[in-house]
C-alpha atoms as a PDB file:
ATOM      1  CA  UNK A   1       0.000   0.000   0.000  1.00  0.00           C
ATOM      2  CA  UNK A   2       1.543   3.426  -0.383  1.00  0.00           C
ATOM      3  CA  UNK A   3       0.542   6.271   1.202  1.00  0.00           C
ATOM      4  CA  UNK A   4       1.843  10.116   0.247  1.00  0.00           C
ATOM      5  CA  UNK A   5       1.620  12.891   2.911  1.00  0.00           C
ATOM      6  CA  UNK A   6       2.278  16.149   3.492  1.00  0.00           C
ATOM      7  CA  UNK A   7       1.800  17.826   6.748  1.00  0.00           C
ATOM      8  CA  UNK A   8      -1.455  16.067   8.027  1.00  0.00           C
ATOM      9  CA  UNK A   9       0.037  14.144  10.670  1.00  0.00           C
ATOM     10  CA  UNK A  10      -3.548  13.858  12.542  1.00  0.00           C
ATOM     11  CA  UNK A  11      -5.145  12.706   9.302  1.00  0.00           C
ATOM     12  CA  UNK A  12      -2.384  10.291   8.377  1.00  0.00           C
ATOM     13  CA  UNK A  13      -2.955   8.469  12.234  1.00  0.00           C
ATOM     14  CA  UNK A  14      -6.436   8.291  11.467  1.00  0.00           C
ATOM     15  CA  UNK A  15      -5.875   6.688   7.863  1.00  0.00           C
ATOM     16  CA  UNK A  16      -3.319   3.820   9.165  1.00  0.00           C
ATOM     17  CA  UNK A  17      -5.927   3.321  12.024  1.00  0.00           C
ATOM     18  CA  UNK A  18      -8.006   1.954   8.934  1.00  0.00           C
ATOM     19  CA  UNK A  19      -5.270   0.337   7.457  1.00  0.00           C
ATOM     20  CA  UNK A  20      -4.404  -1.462  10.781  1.00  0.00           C
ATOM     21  CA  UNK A  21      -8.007  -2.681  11.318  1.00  0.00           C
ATOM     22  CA  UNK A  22      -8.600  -3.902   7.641  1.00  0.00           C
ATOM     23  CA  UNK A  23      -9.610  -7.828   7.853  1.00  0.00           C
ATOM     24  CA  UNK A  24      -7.326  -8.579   4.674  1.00  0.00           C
ATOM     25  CA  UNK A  25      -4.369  -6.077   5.721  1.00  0.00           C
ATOM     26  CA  UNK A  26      -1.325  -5.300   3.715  1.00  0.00           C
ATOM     27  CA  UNK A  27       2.196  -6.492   3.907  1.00  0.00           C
ATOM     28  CA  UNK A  28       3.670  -3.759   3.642  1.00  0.00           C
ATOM     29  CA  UNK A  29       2.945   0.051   3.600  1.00  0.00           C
ATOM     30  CA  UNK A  30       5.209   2.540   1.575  1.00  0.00           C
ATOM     31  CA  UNK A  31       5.152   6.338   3.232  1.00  0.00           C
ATOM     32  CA  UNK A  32       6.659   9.019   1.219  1.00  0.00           C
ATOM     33  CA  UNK A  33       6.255  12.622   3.385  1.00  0.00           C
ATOM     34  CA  UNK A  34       6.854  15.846   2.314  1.00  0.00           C
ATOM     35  CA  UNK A  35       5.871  17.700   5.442  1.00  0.00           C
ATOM     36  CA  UNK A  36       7.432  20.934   6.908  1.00  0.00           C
ATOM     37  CA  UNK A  37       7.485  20.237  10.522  1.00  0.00           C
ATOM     38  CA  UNK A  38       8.897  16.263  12.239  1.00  0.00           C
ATOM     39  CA  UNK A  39       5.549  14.955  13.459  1.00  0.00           C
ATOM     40  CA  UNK A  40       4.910  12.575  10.582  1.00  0.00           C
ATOM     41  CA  UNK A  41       7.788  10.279  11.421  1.00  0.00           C
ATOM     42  CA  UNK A  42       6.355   9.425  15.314  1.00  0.00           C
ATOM     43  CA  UNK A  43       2.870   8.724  13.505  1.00  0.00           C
ATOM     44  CA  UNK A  44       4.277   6.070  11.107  1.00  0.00           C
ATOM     45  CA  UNK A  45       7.135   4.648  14.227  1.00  0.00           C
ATOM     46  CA  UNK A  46       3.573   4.208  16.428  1.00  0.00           C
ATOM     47  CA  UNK A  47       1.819   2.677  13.611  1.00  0.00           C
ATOM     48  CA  UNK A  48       4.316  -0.117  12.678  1.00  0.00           C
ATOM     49  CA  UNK A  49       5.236  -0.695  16.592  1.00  0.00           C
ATOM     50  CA  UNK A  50       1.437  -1.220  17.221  1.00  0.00           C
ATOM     51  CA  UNK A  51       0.350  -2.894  13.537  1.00  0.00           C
ATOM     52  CA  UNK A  52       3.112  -5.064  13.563  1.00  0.00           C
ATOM     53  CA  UNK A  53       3.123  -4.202   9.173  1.00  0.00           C
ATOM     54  CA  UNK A  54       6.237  -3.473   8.090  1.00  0.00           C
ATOM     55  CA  UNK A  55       6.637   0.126   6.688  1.00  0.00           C
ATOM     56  CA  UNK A  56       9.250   1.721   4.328  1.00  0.00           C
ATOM     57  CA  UNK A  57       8.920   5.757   5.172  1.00  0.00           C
ATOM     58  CA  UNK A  58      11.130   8.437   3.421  1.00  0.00           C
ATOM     59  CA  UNK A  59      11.238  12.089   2.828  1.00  0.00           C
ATOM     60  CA  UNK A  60      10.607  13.734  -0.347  1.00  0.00           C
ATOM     61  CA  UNK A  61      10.215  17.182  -2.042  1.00  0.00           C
ATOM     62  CA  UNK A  62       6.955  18.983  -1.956  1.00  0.00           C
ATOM     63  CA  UNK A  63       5.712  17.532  -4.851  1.00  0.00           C
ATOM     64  CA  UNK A  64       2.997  14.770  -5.167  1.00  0.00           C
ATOM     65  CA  UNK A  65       3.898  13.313  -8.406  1.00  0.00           C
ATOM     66  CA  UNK A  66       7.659  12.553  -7.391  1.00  0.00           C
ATOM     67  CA  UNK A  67       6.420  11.375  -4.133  1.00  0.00           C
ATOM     68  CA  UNK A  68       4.589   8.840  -6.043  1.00  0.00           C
ATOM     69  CA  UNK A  69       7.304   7.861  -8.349  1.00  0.00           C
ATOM     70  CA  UNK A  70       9.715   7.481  -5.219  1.00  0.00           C
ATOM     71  CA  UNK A  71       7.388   5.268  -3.833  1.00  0.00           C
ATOM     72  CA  UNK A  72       6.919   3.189  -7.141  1.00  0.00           C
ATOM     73  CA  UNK A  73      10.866   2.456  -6.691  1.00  0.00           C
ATOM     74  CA  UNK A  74      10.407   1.418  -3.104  1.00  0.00           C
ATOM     75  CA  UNK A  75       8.137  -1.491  -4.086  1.00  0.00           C
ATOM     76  CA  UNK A  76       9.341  -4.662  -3.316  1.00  0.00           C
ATOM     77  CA  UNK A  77       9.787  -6.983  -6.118  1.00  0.00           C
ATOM     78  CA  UNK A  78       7.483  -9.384  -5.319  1.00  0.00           C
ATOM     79  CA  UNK A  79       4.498  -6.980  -4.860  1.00  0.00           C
ATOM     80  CA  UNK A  80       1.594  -8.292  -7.231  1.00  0.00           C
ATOM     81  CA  UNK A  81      -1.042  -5.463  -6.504  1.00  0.00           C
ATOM     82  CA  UNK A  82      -0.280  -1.983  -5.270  1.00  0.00           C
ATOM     83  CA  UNK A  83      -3.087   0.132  -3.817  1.00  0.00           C
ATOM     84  CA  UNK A  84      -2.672   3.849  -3.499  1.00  0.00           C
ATOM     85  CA  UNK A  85      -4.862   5.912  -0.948  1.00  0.00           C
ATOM     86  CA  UNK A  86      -4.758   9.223   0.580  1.00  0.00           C
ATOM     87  CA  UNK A  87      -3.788  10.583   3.791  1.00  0.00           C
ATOM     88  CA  UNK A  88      -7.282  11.933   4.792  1.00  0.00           C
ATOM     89  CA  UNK A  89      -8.948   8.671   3.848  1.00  0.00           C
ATOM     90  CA  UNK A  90     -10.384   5.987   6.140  1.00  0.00           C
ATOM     91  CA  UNK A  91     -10.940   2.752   4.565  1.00  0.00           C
ATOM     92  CA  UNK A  92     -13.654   0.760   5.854  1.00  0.00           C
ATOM     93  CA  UNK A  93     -12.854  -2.453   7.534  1.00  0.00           C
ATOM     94  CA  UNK A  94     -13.321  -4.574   4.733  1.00  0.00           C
ATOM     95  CA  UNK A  95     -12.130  -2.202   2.036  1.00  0.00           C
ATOM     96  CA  UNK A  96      -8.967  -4.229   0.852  1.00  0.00           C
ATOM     97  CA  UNK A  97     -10.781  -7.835   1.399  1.00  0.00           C
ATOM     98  CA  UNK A  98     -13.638  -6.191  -1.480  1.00  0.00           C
ATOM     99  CA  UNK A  99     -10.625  -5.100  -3.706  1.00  0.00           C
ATOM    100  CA  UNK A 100      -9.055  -7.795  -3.540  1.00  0.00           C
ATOM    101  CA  UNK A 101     -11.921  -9.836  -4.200  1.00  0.00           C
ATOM    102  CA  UNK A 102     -12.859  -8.117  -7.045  1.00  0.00           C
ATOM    103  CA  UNK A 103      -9.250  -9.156  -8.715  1.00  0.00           C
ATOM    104  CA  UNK A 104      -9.957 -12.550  -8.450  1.00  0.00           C
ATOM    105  CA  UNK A 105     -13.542 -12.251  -9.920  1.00  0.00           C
ATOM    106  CA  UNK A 106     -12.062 -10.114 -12.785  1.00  0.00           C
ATOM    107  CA  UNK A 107      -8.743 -11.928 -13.395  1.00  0.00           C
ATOM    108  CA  UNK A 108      -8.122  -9.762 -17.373  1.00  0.00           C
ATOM    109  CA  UNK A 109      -8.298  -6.421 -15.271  1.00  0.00           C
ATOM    110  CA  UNK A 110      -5.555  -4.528 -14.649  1.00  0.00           C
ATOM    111  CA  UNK A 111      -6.821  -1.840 -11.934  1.00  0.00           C
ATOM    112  CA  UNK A 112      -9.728  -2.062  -9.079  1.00  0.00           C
ATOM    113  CA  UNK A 113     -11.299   1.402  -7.459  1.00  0.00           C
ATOM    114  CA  UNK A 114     -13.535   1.638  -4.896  1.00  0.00           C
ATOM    115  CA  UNK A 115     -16.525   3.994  -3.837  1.00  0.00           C
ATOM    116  CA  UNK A 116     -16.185   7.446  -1.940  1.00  0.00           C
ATOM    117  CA  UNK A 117     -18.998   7.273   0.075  1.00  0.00           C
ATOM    118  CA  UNK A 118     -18.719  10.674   1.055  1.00  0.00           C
ATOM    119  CA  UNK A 119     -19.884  12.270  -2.697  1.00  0.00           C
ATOM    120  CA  UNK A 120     -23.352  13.158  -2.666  1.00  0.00           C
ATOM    121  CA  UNK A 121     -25.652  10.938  -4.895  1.00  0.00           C
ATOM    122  CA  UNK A 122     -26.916  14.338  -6.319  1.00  0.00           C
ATOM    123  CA  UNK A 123     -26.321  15.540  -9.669  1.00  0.00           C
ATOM    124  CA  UNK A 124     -27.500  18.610 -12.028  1.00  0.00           C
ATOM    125  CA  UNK A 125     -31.260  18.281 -13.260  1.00  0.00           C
ATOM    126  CA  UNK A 126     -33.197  19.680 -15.666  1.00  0.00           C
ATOM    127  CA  UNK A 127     -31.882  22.609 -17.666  1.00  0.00           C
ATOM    128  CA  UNK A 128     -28.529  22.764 -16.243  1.00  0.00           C
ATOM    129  CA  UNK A 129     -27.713  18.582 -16.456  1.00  0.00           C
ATOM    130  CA  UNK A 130     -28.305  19.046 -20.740  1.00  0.00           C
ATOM    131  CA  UNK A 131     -26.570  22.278 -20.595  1.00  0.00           C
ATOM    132  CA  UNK A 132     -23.615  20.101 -19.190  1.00  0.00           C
ATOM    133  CA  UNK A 133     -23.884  17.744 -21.163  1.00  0.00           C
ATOM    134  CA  UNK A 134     -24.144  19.564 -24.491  1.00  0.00           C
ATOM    135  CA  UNK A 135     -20.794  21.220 -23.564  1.00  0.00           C
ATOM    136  CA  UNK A 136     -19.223  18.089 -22.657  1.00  0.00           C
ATOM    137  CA  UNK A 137     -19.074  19.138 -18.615  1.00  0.00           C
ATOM    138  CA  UNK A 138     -20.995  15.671 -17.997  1.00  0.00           C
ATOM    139  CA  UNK A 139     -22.137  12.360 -18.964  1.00  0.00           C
ATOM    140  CA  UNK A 140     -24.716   9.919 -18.059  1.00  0.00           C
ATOM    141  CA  UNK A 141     -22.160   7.659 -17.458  1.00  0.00           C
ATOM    142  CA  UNK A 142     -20.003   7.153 -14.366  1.00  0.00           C
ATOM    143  CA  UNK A 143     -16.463   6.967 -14.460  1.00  0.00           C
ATOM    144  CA  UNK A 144     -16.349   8.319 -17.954  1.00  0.00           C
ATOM    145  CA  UNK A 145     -13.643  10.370 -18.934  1.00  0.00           C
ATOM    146  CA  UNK A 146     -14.506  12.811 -21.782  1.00  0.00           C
ATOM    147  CA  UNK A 147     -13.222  14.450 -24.612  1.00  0.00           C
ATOM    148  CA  UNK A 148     -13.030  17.736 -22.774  1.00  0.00           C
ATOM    149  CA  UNK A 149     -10.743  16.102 -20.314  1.00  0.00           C
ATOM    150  CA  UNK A 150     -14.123  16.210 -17.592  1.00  0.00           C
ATOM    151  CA  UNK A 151     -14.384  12.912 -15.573  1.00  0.00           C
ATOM    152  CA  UNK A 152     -17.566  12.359 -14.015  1.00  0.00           C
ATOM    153  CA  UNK A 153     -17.445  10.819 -10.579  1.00  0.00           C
ATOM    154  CA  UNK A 154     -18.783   6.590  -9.830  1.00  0.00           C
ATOM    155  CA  UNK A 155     -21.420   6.521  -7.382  1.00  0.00           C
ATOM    156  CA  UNK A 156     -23.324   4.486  -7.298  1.00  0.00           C
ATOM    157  CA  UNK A 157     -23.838   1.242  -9.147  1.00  0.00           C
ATOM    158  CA  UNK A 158     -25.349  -2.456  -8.071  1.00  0.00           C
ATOM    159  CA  UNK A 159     -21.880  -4.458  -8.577  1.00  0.00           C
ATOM    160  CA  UNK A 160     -18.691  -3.862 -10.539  1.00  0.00           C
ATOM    161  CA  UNK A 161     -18.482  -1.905 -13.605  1.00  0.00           C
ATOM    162  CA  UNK A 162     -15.979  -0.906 -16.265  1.00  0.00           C
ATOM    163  CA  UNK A 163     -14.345   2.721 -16.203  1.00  0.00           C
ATOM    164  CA  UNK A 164     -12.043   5.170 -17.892  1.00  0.00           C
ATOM    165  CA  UNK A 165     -10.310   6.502 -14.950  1.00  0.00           C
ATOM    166  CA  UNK A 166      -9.585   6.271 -11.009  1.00  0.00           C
ATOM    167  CA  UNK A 167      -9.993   8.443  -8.275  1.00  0.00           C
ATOM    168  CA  UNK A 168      -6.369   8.692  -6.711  1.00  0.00           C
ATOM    169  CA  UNK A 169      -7.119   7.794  -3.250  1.00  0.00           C
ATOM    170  CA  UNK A 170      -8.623   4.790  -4.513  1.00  0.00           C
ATOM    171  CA  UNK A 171      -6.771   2.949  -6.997  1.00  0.00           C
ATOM    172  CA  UNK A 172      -5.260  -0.304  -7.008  1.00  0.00           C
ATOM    173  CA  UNK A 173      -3.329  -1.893  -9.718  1.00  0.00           C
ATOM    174  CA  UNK A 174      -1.548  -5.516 -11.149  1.00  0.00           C
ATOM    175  CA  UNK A 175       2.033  -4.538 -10.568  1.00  0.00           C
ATOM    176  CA  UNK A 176       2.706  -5.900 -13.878  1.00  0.00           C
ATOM    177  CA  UNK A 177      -0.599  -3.531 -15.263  1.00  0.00           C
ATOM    178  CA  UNK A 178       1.957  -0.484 -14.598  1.00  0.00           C
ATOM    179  CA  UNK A 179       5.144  -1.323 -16.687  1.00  0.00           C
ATOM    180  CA  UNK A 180       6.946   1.277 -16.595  1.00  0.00           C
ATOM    181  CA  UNK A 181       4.524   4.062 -16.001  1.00  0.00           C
ATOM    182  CA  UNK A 182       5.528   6.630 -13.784  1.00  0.00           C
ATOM    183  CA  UNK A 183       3.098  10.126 -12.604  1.00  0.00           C
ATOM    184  CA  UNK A 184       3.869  12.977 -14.474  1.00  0.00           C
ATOM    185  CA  UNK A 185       6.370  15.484 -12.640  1.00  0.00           C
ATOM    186  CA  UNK A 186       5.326  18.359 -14.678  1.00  0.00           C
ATOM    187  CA  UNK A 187       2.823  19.075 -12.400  1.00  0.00           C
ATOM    188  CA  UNK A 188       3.353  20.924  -9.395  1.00  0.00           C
ATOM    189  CA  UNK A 189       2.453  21.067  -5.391  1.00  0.00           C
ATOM    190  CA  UNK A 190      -0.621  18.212  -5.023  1.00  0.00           C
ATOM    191  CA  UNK A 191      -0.293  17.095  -8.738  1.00  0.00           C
ATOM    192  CA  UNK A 192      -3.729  18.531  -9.532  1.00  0.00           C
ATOM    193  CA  UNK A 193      -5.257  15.488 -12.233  1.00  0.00           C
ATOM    194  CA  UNK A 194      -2.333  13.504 -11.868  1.00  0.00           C
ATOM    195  CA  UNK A 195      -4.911  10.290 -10.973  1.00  0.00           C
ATOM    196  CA  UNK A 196      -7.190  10.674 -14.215  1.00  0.00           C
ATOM    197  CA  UNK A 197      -3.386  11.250 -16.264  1.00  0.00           C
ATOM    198  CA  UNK A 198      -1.945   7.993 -14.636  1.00  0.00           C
ATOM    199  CA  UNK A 199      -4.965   6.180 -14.511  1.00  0.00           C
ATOM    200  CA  UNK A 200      -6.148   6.600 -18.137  1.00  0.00           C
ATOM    201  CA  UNK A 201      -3.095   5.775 -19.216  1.00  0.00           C
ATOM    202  CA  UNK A 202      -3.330   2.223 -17.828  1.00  0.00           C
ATOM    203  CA  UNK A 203      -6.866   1.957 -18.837  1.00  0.00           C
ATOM    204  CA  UNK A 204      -5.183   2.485 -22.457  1.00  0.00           C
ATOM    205  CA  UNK A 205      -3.641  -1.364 -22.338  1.00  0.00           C
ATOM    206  CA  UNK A 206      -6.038  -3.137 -19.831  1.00  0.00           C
ATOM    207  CA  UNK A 207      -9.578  -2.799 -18.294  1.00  0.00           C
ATOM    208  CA  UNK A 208     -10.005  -1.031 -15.275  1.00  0.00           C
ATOM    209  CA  UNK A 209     -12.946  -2.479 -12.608  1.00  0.00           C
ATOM    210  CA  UNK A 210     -14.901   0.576 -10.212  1.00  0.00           C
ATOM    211  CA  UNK A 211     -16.490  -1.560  -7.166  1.00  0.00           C
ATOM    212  CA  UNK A 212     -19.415  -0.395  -5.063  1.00  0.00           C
ATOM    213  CA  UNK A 213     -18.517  -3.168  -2.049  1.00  0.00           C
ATOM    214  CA  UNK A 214     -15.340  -1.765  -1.634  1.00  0.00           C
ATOM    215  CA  UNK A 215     -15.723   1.572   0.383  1.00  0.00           C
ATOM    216  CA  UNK A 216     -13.879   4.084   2.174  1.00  0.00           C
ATOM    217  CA  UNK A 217     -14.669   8.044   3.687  1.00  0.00           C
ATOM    218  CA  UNK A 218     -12.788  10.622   2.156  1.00  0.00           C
ATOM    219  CA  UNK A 219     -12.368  13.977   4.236  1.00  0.00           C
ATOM    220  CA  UNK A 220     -11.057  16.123   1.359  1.00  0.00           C
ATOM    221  CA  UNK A 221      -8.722  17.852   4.218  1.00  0.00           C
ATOM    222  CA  UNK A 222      -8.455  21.777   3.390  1.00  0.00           C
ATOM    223  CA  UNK A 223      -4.961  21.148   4.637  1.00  0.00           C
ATOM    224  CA  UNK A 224      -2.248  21.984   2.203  1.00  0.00           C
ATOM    225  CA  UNK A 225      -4.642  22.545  -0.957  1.00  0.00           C
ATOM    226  CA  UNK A 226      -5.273  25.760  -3.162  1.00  0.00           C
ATOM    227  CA  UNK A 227      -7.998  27.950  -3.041  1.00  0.00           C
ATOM    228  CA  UNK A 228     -11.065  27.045  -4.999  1.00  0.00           C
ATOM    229  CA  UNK A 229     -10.003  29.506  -7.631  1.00  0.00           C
ATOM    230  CA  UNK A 230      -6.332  28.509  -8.072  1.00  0.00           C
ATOM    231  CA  UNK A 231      -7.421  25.237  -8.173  1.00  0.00           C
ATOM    232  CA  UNK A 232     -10.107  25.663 -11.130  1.00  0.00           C
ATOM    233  CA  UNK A 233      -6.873  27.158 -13.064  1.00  0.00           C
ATOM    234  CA  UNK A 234      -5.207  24.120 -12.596  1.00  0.00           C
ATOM    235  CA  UNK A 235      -8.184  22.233 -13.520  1.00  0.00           C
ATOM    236  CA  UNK A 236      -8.160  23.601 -16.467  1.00  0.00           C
ATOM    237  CA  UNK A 237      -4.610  23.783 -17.043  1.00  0.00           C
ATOM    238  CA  UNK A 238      -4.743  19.925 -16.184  1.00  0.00           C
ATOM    239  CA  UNK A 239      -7.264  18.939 -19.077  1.00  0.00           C
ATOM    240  CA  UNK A 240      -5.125  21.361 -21.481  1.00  0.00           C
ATOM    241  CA  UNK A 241      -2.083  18.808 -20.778  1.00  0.00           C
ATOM    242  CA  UNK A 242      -3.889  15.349 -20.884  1.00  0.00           C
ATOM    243  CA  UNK A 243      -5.072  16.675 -24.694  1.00  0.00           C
ATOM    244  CA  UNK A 244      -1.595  17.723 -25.219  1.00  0.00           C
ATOM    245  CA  UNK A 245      -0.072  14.384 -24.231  1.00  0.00           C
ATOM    246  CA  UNK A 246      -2.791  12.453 -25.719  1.00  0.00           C
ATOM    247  CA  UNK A 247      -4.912  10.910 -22.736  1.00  0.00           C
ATOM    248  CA  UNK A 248      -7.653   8.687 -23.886  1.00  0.00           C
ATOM    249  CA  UNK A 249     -10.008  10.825 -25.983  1.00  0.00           C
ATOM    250  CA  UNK A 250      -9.115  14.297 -24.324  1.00  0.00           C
ATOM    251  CA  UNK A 251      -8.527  16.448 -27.392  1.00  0.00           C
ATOM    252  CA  UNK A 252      -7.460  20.254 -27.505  1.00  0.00           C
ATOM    253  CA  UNK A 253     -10.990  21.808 -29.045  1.00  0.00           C
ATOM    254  CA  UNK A 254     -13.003  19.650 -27.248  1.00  0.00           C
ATOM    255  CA  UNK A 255     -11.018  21.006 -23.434  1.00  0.00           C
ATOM    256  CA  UNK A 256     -12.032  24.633 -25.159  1.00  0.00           C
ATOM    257  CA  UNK A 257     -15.589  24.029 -25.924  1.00  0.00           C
ATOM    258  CA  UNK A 258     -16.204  22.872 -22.416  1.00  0.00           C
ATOM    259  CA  UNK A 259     -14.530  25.470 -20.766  1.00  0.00           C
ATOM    260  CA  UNK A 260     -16.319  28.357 -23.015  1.00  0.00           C
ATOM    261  CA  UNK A 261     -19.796  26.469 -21.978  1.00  0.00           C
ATOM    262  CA  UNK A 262     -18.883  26.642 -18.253  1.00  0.00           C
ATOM    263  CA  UNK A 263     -17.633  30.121 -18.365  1.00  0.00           C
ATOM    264  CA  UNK A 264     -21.115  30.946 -20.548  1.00  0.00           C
ATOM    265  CA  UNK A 265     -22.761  29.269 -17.716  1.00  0.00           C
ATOM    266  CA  UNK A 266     -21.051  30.842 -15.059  1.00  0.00           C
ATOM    267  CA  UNK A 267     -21.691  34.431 -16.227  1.00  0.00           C
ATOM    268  CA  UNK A 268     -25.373  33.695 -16.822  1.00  0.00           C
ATOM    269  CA  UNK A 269     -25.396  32.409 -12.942  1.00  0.00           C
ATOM    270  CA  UNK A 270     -23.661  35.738 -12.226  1.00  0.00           C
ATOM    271  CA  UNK A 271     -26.320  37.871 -14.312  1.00  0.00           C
ATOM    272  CA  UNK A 272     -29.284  36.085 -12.689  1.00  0.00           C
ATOM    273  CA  UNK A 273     -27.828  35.235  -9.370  1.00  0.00           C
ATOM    274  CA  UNK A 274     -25.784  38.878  -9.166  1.00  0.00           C
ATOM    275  CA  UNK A 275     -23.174  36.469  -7.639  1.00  0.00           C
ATOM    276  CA  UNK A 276     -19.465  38.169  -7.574  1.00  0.00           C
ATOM    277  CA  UNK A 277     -18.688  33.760  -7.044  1.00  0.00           C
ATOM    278  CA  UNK A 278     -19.639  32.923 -10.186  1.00  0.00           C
ATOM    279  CA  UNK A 279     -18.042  35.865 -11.846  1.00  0.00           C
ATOM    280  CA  UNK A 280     -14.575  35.102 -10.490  1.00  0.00           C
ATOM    281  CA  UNK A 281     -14.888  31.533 -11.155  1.00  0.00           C
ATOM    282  CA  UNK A 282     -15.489  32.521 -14.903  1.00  0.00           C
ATOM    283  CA  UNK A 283     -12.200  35.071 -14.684  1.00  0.00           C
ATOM    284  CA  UNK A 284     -10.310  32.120 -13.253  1.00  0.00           C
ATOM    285  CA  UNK A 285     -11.649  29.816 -16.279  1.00  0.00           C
ATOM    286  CA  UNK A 286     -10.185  32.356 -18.599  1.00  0.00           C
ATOM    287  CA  UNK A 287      -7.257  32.820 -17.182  1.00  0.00           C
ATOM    288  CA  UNK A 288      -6.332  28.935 -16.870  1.00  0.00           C
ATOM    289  CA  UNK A 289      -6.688  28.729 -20.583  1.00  0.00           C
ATOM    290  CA  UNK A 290      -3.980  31.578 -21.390  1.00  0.00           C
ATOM    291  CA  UNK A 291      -1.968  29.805 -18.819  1.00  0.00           C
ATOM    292  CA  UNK A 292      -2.579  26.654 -20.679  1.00  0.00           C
ATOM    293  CA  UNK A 293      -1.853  28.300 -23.987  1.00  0.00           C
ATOM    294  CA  UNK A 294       1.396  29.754 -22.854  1.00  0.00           C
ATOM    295  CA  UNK A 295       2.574  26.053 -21.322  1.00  0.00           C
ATOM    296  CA  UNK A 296       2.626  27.171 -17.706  1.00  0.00           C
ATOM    297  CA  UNK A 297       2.457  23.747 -15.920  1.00  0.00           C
ATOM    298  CA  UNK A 298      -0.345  22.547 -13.913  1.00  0.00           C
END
């Protein structure tokens, strides 16, 4: 299992509370921090003492996508499946028994994900679901990554399904599913899309299973992240990169259209809403496109 943090020392105990009490636990948990202060280490030292699962922890640069690369090369060998989760996740008790499970039932796939139970059920209606849709914001289909480089969210579903892409802080993979794959380094700080880049790209060679059974809560902590508006420039910056690359079907004038429709959308809200929100949120669209045009990374 590996595990990337940066300074959420309260969240990480939490998480490998959860990882302790799992019925079908690891053998071994990989720890890559980042974090400015020393109270990371005494979490993981109390953790191993207590679990009795053996832990490789090392220290890493402030940047998510070369934390997860470092911990790729501190796999052992004989690892078969790797499961990434976050440091503000806890996994429900049977979390890695349902994973696992679903391997063996789907022996050709080469990735499992599980359900965030903490996403509301709710989605756009009416109006403003076809609106979405016609500008390639959404789909009727979970776990569907677009050609706008928009990747609707699984959640709900009666038993396994196929999907385009996995949420990072719950994917699990084949070892051998990965090859030589690594997270793109390009992108900055918390390595804003880095799971739909990484992900998508091993859905491009082998099927990828999304699992309802397997569950976990996901606090989204507000530690270390961007503001809402920085982080809808990266967004957008994001998509602009998986087109350039050549992610699954994300294509340049497809990310374009959709972010036109949203900002169109957003400025109506602010017109009818007289909502100074949605107007910056439209600005910040704007401005993560000539960022995106220029090449300023994500």
């Amino acid at each position: 299992m590996v595990i990337c943090t940066r300074n959420r020392a309260d969240d990480l105990r939490a998480c490998l509370e959860s990882v302790a009490a799992q019925s079908r636990r690891p053998d071994r948990v990989v720890i890559v921090d980042s974090s400015d202060t020393d109270a990371t280490p005494g979490v993981v030292e109390e953790f191993e003492k207590r679990s009795g699962i053996a832990v490789a922890f090392t220290r890493a640069a402030p940047r998510k996508t070369v934390q997860m690369n470092i911990a790729l090369d501190l796999l052992d060998p004989s690892t078969g499946i790797v499961h990434f989760t976050d440091d503000d996740v806890v996994l429900d008790r049977e979390y890695l028994a349902e994973i696992l499970s679903t391997f063996d039932a789907h022996p050709h796939c080469g990735g499992v994900g599980g359900r965030i139970v903490d996403l509301s059920p709710r989605r756009a209606r009416g109006l403003v679901r076809w609106c979405r849709r016609i500008f390639l914001l959404d789909s009727a289909r979970q776990g569907a990554l677009l050609a706008s480089g928009m990747n609707t969210m699984c959640r709900t579903g009666d038993g396994p399904y196929r999907v385009d892409w996995f949420s990072g802080c719950s994917m699990s993979y084949r070892r051998h599913a990965l090859a030589r794959l690594r997270f793109d380094e390009t992108r900055a700080r918390a390595g804003s899309g880095m799971d739909v880049d990484f992900s998508a790209r091993v859905a491009a060679s082998t099927e990828l299973i999304w699992t309802p059974q397997a569950f976990l809560h996901h606090s989204a902590s507000d530690i270390d992240r961007d503001d809402e508006l920085l982080a809808r420039r990266r967004v957008v910056r994001s998509r602009w990169r998986l087109a350039r690359i050549g992610v699954g079907p994300v294509n340049r004038p497809a990310v374009l259209y959709a972010v036109m429709g949203d900002t169109l959308m957003l400025l109506a809200m602010t017109v009818l809403f007289r909502s100074r929100t949605h107007l910056r949120q439209a600005i910040a669209n704007v401005i993560g496109v000539i960022e995106a045009v220029k090449g300023v990374s994500v």
